[in-house]
Protein backbone atom coordinates (compact mmCIF):
# COMPACT_ATOMS: atom_id res chain seq x y z
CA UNK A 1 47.36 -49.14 105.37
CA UNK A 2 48.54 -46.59 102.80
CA UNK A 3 51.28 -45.66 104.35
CA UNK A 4 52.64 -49.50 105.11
CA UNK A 5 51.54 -50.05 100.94
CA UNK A 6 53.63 -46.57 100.19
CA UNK A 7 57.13 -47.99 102.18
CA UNK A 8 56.63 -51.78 100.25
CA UNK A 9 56.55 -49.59 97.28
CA UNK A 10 59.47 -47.54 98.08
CA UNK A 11 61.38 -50.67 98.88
CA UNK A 12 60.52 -52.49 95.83
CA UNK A 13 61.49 -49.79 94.15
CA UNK A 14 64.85 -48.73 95.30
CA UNK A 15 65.68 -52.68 95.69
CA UNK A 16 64.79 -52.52 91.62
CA UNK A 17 66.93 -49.31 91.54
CA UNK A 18 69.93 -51.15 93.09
CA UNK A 19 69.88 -54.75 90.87
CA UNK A 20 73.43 -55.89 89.94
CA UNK A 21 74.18 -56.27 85.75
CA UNK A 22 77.54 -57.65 84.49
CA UNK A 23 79.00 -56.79 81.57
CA UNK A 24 81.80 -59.37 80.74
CA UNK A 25 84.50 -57.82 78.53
CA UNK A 26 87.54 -60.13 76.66
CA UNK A 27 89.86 -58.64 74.86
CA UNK A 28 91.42 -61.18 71.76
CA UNK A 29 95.17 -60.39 71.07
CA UNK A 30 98.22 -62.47 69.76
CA UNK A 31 99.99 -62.68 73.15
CA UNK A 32 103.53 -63.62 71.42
CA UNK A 33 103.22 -59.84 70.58
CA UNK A 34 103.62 -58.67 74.22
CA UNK A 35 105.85 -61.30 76.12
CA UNK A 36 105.41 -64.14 78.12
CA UNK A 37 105.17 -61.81 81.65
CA UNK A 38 102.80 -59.25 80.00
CA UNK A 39 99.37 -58.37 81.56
CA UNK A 40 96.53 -56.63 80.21
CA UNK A 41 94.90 -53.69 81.63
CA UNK A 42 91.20 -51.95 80.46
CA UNK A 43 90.66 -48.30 81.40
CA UNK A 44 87.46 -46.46 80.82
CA UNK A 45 84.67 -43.69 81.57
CA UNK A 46 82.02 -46.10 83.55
CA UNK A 47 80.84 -49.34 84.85
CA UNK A 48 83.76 -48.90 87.59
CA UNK A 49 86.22 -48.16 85.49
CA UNK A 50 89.23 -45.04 85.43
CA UNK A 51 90.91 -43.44 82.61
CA UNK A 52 94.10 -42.76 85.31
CA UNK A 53 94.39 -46.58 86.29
CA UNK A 54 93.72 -49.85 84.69
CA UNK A 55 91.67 -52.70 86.13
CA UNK A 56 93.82 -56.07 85.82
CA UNK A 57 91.97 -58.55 82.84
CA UNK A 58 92.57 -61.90 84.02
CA UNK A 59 94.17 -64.44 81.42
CA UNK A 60 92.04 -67.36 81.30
CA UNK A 61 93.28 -68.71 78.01
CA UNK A 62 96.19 -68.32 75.20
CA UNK A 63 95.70 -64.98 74.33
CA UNK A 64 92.03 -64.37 75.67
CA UNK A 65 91.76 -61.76 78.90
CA UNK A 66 88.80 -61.18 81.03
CA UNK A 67 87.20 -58.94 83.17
CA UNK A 68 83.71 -58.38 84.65
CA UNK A 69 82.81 -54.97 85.06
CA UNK A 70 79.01 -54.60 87.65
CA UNK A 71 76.80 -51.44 87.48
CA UNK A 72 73.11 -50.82 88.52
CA UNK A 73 70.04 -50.75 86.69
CA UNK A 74 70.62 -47.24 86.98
CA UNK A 75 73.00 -47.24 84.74
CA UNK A 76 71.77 -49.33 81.91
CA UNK A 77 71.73 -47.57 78.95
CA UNK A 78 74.13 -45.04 79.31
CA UNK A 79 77.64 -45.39 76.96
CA UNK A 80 80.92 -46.44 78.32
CA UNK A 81 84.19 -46.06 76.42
CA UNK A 82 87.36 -48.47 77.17
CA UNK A 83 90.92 -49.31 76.16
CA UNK A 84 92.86 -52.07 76.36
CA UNK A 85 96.61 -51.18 78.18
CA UNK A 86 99.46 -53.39 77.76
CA UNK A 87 101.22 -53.32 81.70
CA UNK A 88 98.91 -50.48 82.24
CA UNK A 89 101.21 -48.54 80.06
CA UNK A 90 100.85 -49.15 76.34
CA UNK A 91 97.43 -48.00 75.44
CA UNK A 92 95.59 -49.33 72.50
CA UNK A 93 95.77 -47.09 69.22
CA UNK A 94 92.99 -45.92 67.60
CA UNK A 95 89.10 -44.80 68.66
CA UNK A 96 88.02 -45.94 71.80
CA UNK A 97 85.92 -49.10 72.20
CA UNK A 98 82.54 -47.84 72.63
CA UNK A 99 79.75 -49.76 74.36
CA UNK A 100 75.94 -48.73 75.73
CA UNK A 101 75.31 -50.74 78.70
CA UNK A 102 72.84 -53.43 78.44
CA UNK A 103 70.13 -54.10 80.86
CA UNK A 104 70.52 -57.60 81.52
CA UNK A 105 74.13 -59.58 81.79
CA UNK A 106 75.76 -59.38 78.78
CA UNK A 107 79.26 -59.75 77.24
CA UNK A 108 81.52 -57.57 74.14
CA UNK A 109 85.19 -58.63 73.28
CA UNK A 110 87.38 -55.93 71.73
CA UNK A 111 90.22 -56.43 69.73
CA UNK A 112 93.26 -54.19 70.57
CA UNK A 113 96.32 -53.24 68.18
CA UNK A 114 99.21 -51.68 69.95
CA UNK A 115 102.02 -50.86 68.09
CA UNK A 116 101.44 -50.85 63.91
CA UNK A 117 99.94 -46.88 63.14
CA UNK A 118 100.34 -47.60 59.45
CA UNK A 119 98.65 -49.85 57.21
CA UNK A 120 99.54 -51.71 53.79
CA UNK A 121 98.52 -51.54 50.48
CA UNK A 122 99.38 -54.39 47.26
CA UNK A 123 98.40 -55.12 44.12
CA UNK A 124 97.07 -58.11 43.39
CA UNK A 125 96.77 -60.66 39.55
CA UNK A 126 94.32 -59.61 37.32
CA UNK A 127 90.91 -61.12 38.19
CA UNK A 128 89.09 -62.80 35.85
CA UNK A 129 85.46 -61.82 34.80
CA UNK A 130 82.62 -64.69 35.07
CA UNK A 131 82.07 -67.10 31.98
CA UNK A 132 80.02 -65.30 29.48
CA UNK A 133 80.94 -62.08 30.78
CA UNK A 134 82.71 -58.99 28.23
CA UNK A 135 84.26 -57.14 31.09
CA UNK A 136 88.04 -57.32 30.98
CA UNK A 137 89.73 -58.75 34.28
CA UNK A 138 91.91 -56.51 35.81
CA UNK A 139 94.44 -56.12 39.38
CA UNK A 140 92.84 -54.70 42.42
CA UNK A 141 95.30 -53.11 45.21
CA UNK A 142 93.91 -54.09 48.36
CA UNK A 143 94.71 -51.80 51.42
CA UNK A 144 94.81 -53.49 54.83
CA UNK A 145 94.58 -51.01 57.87
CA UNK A 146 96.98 -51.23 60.54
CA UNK A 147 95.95 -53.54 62.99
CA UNK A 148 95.28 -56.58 60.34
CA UNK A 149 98.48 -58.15 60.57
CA UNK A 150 99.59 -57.13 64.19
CA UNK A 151 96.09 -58.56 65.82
CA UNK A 152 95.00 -61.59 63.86
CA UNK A 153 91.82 -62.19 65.62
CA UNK A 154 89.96 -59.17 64.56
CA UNK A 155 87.60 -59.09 61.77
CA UNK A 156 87.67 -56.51 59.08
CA UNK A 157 84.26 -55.13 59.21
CA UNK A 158 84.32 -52.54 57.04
CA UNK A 159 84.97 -52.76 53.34
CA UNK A 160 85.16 -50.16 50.66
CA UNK A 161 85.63 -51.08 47.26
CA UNK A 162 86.58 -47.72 45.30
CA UNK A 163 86.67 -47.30 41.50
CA UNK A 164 89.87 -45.83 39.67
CA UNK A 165 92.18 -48.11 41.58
CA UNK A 166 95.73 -46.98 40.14
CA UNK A 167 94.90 -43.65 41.17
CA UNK A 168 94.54 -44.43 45.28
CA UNK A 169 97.73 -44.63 46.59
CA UNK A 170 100.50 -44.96 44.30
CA UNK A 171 101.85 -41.48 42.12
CA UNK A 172 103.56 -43.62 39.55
CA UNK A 173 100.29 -45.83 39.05
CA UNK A 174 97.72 -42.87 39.01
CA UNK A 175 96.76 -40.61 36.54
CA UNK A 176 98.72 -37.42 36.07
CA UNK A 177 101.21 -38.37 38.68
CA UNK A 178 98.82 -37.28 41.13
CA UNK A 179 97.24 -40.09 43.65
CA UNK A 180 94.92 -40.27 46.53
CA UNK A 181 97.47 -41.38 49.17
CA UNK A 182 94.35 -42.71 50.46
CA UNK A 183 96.82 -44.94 52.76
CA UNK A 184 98.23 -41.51 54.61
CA UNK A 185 94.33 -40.10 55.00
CA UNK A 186 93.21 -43.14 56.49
CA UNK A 187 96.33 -44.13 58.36
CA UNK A 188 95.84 -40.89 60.20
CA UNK A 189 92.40 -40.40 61.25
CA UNK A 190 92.73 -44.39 62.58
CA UNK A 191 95.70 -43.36 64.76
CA UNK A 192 93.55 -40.05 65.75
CA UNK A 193 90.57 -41.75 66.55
CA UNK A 194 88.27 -40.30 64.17
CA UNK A 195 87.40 -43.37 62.01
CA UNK A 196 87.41 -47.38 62.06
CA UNK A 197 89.44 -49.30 60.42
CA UNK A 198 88.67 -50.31 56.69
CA UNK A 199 90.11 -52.24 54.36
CA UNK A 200 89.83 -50.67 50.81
CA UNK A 201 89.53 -52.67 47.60
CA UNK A 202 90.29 -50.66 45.32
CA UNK A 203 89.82 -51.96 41.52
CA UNK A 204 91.59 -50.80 38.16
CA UNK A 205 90.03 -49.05 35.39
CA UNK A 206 90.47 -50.12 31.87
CA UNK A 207 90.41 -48.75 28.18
CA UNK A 208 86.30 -49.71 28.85
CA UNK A 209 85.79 -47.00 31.73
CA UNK A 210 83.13 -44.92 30.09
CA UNK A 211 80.93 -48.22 29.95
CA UNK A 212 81.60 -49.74 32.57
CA UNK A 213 81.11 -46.85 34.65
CA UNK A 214 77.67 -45.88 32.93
CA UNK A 215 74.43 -47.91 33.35
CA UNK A 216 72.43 -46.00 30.57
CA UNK A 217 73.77 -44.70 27.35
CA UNK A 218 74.41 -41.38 26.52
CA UNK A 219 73.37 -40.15 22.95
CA UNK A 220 76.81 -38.43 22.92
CA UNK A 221 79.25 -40.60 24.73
CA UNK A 222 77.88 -43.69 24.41
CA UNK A 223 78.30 -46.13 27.39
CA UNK A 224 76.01 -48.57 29.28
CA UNK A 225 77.41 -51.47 31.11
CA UNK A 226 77.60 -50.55 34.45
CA UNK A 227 75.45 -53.13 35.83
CA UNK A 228 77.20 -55.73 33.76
CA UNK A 229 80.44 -54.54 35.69
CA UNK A 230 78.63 -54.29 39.13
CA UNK A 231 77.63 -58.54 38.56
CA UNK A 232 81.83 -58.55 37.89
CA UNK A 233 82.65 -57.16 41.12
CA UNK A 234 80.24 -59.49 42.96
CA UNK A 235 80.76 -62.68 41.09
CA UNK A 236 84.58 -62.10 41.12
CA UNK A 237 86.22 -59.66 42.75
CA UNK A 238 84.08 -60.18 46.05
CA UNK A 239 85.09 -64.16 46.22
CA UNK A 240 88.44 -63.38 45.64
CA UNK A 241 88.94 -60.59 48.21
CA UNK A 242 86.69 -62.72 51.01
CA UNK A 243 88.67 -65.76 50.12
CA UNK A 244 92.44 -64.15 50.41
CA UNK A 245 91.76 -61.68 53.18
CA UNK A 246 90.30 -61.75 56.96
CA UNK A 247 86.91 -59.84 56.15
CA UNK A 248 82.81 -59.74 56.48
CA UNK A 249 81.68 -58.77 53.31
CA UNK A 250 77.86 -59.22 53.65
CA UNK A 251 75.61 -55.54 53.28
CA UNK A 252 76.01 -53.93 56.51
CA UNK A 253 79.76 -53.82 56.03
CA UNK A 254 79.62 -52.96 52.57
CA UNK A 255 80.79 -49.49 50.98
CA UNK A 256 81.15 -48.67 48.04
CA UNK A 257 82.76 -45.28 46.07
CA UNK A 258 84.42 -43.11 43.74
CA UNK A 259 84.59 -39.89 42.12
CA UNK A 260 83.42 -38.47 38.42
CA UNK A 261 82.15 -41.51 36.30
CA UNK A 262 83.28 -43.76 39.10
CA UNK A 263 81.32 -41.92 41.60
CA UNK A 264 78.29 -42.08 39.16
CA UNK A 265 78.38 -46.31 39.11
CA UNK A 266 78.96 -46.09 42.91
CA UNK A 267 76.40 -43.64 43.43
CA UNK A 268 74.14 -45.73 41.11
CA UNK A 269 74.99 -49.33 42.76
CA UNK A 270 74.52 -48.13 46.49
CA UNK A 271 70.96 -46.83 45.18
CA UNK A 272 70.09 -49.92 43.56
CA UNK A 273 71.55 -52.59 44.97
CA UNK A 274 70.97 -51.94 48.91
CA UNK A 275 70.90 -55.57 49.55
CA UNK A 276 74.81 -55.66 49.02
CA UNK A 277 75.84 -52.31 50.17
CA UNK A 278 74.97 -49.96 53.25
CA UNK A 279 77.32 -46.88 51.97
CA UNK A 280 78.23 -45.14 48.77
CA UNK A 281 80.59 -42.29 48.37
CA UNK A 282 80.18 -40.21 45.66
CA UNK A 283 82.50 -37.58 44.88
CA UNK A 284 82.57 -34.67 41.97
CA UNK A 285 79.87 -37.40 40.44
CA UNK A 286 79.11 -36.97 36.38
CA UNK A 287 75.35 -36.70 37.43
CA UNK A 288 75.08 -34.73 34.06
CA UNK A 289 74.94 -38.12 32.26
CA UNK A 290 72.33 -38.68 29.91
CA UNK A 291 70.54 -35.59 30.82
CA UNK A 292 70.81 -35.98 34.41
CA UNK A 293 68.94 -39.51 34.14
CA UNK A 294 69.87 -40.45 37.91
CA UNK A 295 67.93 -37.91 39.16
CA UNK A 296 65.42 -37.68 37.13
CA UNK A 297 65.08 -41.47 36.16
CA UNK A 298 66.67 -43.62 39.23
CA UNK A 299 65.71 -41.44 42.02
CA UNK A 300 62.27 -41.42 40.41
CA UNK A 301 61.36 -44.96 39.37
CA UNK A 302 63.64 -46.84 41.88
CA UNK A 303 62.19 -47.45 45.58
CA UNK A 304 64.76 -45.58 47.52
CA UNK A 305 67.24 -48.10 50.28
CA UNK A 306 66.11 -48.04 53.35
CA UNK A 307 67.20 -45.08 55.38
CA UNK A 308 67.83 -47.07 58.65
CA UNK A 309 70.55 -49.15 56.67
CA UNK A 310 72.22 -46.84 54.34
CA UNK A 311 74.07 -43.65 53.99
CA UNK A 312 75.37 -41.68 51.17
CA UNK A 313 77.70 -39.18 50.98
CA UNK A 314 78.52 -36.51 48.07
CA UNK A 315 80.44 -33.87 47.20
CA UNK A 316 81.63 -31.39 44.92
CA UNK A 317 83.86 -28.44 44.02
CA UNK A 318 82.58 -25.08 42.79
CA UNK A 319 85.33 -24.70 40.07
CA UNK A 320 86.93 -25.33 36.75
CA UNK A 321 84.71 -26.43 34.11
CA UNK A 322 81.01 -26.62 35.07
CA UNK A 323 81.65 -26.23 38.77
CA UNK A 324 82.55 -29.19 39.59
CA UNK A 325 79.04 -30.52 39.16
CA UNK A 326 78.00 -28.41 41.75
CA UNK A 327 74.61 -27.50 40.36
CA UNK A 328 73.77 -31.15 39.54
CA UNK A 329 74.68 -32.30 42.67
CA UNK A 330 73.08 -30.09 44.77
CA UNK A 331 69.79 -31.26 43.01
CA UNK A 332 70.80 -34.98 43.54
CA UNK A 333 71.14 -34.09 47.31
CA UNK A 334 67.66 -31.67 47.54
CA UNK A 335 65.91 -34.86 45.89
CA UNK A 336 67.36 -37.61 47.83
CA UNK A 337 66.61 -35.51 51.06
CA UNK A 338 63.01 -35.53 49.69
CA UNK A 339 63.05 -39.56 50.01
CA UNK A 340 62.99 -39.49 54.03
CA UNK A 341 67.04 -39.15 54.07
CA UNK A 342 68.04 -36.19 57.03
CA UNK A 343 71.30 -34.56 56.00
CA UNK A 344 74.10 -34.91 58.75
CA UNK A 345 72.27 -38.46 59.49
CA UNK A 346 72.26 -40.70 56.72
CA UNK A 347 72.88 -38.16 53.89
CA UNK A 348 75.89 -35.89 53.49
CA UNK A 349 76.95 -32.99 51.61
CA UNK A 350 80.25 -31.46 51.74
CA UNK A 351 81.05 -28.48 49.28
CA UNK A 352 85.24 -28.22 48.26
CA UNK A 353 85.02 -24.09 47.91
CA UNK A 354 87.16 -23.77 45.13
CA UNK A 355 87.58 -27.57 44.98
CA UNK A 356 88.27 -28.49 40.84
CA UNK A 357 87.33 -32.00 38.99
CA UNK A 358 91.10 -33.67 39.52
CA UNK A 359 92.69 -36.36 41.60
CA UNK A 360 94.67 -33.60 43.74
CA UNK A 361 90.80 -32.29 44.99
CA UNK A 362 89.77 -35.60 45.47
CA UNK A 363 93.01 -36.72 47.29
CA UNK A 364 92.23 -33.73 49.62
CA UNK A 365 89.39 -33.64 50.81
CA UNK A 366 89.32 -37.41 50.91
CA UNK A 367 89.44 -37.29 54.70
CA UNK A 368 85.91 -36.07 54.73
CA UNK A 369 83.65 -39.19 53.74
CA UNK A 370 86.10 -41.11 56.01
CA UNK A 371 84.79 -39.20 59.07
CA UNK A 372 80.98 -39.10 58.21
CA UNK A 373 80.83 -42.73 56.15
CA UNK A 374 83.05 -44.26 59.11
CA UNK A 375 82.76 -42.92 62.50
CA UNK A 376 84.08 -44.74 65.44
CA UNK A 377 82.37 -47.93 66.14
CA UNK A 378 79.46 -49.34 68.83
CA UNK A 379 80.73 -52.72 69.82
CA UNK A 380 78.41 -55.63 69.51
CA UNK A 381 77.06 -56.94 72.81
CA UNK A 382 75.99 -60.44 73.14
CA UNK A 383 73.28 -61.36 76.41
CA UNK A 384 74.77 -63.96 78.38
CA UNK A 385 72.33 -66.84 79.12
């Protein structure tokens, strides 16, 4: 009897081993793009798929395409990376689509750009603070990647809003002639592969920097209405960006960032507002302030966000005038690792050895949170029912 009890088990097993999954997979893309006789291809590492020859997607609506890709319970689990191919020559640009296969039938839709490597930036009226409010209204420039107006149908999930606006992209806006060309960093590692697309808000200082970039005051400088600025950039600036552009601002697409006094308020806001963003970039950040009060005051009395759904990145030089905040930073980061945060996970450090406290260090090493803050994406699966 064992033995006829060990071969039912063997068969139940292996038949287990050998159930069928689908994974549907649509791609969404402006067909008036590609042509009326166009077809679309996928390509990928698994799930019955090739990197040397496409699989035809069929059309089965006004620019929608379709495919069903089977695999084994054996396979469940493990990651499969696709691109879309245009006539199974154009690839898609960019990072490829990743996905972990699901255990049960499931369906993802990507959303392809072919042909734009380079996005846009423009500056927008000034926006008004809320009633009541003593913060002065200022432009933004608002940087749209380079798929946003080639594919239509995909959603801008990632937003960062970065302080010092004028001094992003544009020499003859920014502050010693010297910008960011945050537009040529991020352009680049797109087209590479080594980040996702964001679209960058970036919003203008004003003769008010010092307090609005400050939440406490400083007995020498003075300052305190960063949080009063903070309610300004969600009661106005947020409305008006999700109302003029194609994007999901709610937390988990939500960065936030900047560098000296702007990457104190952005360091400050990701700590203590973690219901509105899950990043914060802080770069060359004045955590001297008021006698180094975010580390010794915030990190202290505020509950820390929760690891699982934020990240923070800093940075510093080791140059110029006080290092660059090295020393102070460095203590930020030891004490923030104390908090449960794992550096190289959802805390990172990057040192700029011999990296000075100006826009041409910032502008330079820029590239860095973009590849830790950003990497490429896992695509959303939804279980088919």
């Amino acid at each position: 009897m064992w033995l006829v009890a060990a071969f039912v088990c063997a068969f139940v097993c292996v038949a287990q081993a050998e159930l069928l999954i689908s994974l549907q997979v649509s791609v969404r893309y402006p067909k008036a793009n590609l042509g009326s006789t166009a077809k679309m291809y996928l390509r990928g590492d698994n799930a019955g798929l090739s990197w040397y020859q496409g699989l035809l997607m069929s059309e089965v609506k006004t620019d929608e395409w379709r495919v069903t890709l089977n695999y084994t319970t054996l396979n469940a689990g493990n990651r499969l990376e696709m691109k879309a191919i245009v006539n199974d020559r154009t690839w898609q640009i960019g990072c490829n689509d990743i996905v972990f296969l699901p255990s049960s039938d499931a369906s993802v839709t990507l959303y392809p750009f072919f042909y734009t490597s380079q996005g846009q930036y423009k500056v927008t009226k000034n926006i008004a603070p809320p009633p009541g409010s003593d913060i002065l209204a200022r432009p933004l420039v608002i940087y749209t990647p380079p798929s946003y107006y080639e594919n239509t149908y995909k959603p801008m999930r990632n937003v960062l809003v970065m302080q010092d606006g004028q001094n992003l992209f544009d020499d003859s806006t920014s502050f010693l002639g010297i910008s960011w060309h945050c537009q040529d960093t991020v352009d680049t590692l797109v087209v590479q592969g080594r980040m996702e697309e964001i679209l960058i808000v970036g919003v203008y200082n004003t003769v008010d920097r010092i307090d609005e970039y400050t939440y406490s005051v400083d007995p020498e400088y003075g300052g305190g209405d960063g949080d009063a600025y903070l309610d300004y950039l969600e009661q106005s600036v947020y409305p008006y960006v999700q109302s003029n552009y194609r994007v999901q601002m709610n937390q988990p697409n939500m960065g936030i960032m900047g560098s000296s006094l702007g990457g104190l308020i952005s360091c400050y806001a990701g700590w203590t507002r973690s219901g509105v963003y899950s990043k914060a970039g802080c770069m060359s950040t004045s955590f001297w302030w008021n006698d180094e009060d975010f580390n010794n005051v915030i990190l202290v009395e505020d509950p820390p966000p929760n690891p699982l759904n934020y990240t923070v990145y800093l940075d510093s030089g080791d140059s110029g005038d006080s290092q660059d905040d090295k020393p102070q930073t460095l203590r930020v980061r030891d004490h923030i690792d104390s908090l449960g945060y794992t550096l190289g996970v959802n805390e990172f450090y990057f040192l700029d050895r011999g990296g000075q406290h100006s826009e041409y260090y910032w502008g330079g090493r820029f590239w860095v949170p973009m590849v830790e803050l950003y990497p490429p994406f896992q695509e959303d699966v939804v279980t088919l029912k």
